[in-house]
Protein backbone atom coordinates (compact mmCIF):
# COMPACT_ATOMS: atom_id res chain seq x y z
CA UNK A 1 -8.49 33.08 -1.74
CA UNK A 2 -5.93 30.40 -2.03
CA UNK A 3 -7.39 28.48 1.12
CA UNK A 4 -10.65 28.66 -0.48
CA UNK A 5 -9.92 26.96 -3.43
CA UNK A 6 -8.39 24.30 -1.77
CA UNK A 7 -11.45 23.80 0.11
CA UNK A 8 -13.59 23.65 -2.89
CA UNK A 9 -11.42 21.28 -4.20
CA UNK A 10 -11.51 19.09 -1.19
CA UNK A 11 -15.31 18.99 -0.96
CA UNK A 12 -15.54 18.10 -4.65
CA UNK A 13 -13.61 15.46 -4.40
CA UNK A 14 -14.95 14.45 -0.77
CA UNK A 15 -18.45 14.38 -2.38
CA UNK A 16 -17.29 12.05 -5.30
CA UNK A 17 -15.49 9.80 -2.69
CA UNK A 18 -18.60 9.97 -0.22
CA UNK A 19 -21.17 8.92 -3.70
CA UNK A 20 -18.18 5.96 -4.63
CA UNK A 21 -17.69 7.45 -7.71
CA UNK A 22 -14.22 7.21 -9.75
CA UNK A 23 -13.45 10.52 -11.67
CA UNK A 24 -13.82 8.13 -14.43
CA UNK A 25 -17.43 7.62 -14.01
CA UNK A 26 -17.78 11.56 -12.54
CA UNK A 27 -16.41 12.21 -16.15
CA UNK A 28 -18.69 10.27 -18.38
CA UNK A 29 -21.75 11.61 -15.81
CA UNK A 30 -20.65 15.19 -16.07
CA UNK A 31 -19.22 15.68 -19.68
CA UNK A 32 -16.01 17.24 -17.59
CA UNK A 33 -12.63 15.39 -18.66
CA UNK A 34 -10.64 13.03 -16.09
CA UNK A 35 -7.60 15.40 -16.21
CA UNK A 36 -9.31 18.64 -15.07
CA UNK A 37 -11.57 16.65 -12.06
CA UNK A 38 -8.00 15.15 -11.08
CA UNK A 39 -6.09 18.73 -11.35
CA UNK A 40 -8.82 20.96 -9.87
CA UNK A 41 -9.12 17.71 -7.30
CA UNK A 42 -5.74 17.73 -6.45
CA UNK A 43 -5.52 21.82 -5.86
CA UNK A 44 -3.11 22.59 -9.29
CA UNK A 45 -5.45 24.69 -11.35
CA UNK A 46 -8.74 26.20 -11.28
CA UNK A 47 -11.99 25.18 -12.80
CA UNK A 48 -14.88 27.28 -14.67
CA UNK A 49 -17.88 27.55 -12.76
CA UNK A 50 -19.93 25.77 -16.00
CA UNK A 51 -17.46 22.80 -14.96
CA UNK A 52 -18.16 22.96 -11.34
CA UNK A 53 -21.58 23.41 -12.15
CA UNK A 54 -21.90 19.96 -14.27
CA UNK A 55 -19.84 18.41 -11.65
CA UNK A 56 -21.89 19.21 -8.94
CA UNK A 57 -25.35 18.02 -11.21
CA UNK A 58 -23.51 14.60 -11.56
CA UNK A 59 -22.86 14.47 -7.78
CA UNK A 60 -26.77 15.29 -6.55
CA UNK A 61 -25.84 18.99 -5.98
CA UNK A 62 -26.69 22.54 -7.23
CA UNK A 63 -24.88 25.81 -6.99
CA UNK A 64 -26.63 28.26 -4.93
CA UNK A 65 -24.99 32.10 -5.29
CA UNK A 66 -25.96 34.28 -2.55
CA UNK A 67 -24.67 37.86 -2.19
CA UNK A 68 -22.80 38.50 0.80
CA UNK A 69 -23.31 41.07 3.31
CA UNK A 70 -20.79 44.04 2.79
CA UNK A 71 -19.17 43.09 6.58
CA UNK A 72 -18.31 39.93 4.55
CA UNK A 73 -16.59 41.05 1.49
């Protein structure tokens, strides 16, 4: 679980990076504070999925929840 948080993290902030946003601007876009992008960035907490949902709006993106196959969970 732990590894995939971090990778969430990463691609957030490798999407905001890729669109030359500052968390600043991802902020204002997104209606998500500075201080949770840079501590759910930086792998030291976790984030709601409403936040990672308004995030990923600001960036271009959309959440898309699949159910896995039971060999998967």
């Amino acid at each position: 679980m732990k590894e995939r948080k971090h990778w969430l993290s990463s691609e957030v902030k490798h999407l905001r990076i890729e669109k030359k946003m500052s968390r600043t601007t991802l902020a204002i876009c997104s209606g998500v504070s500075k201080g949770t992008i840079s501590y759910f960035e930086n792998g030291k907490g976790d984030i709601t999925i409403c936040n990672l949902e308004r995030l990923l709006e600001a960036l271009g993106y959309e959440i898309d929840i699949h159910k896995l196959p039971p060999e998967c969970s």
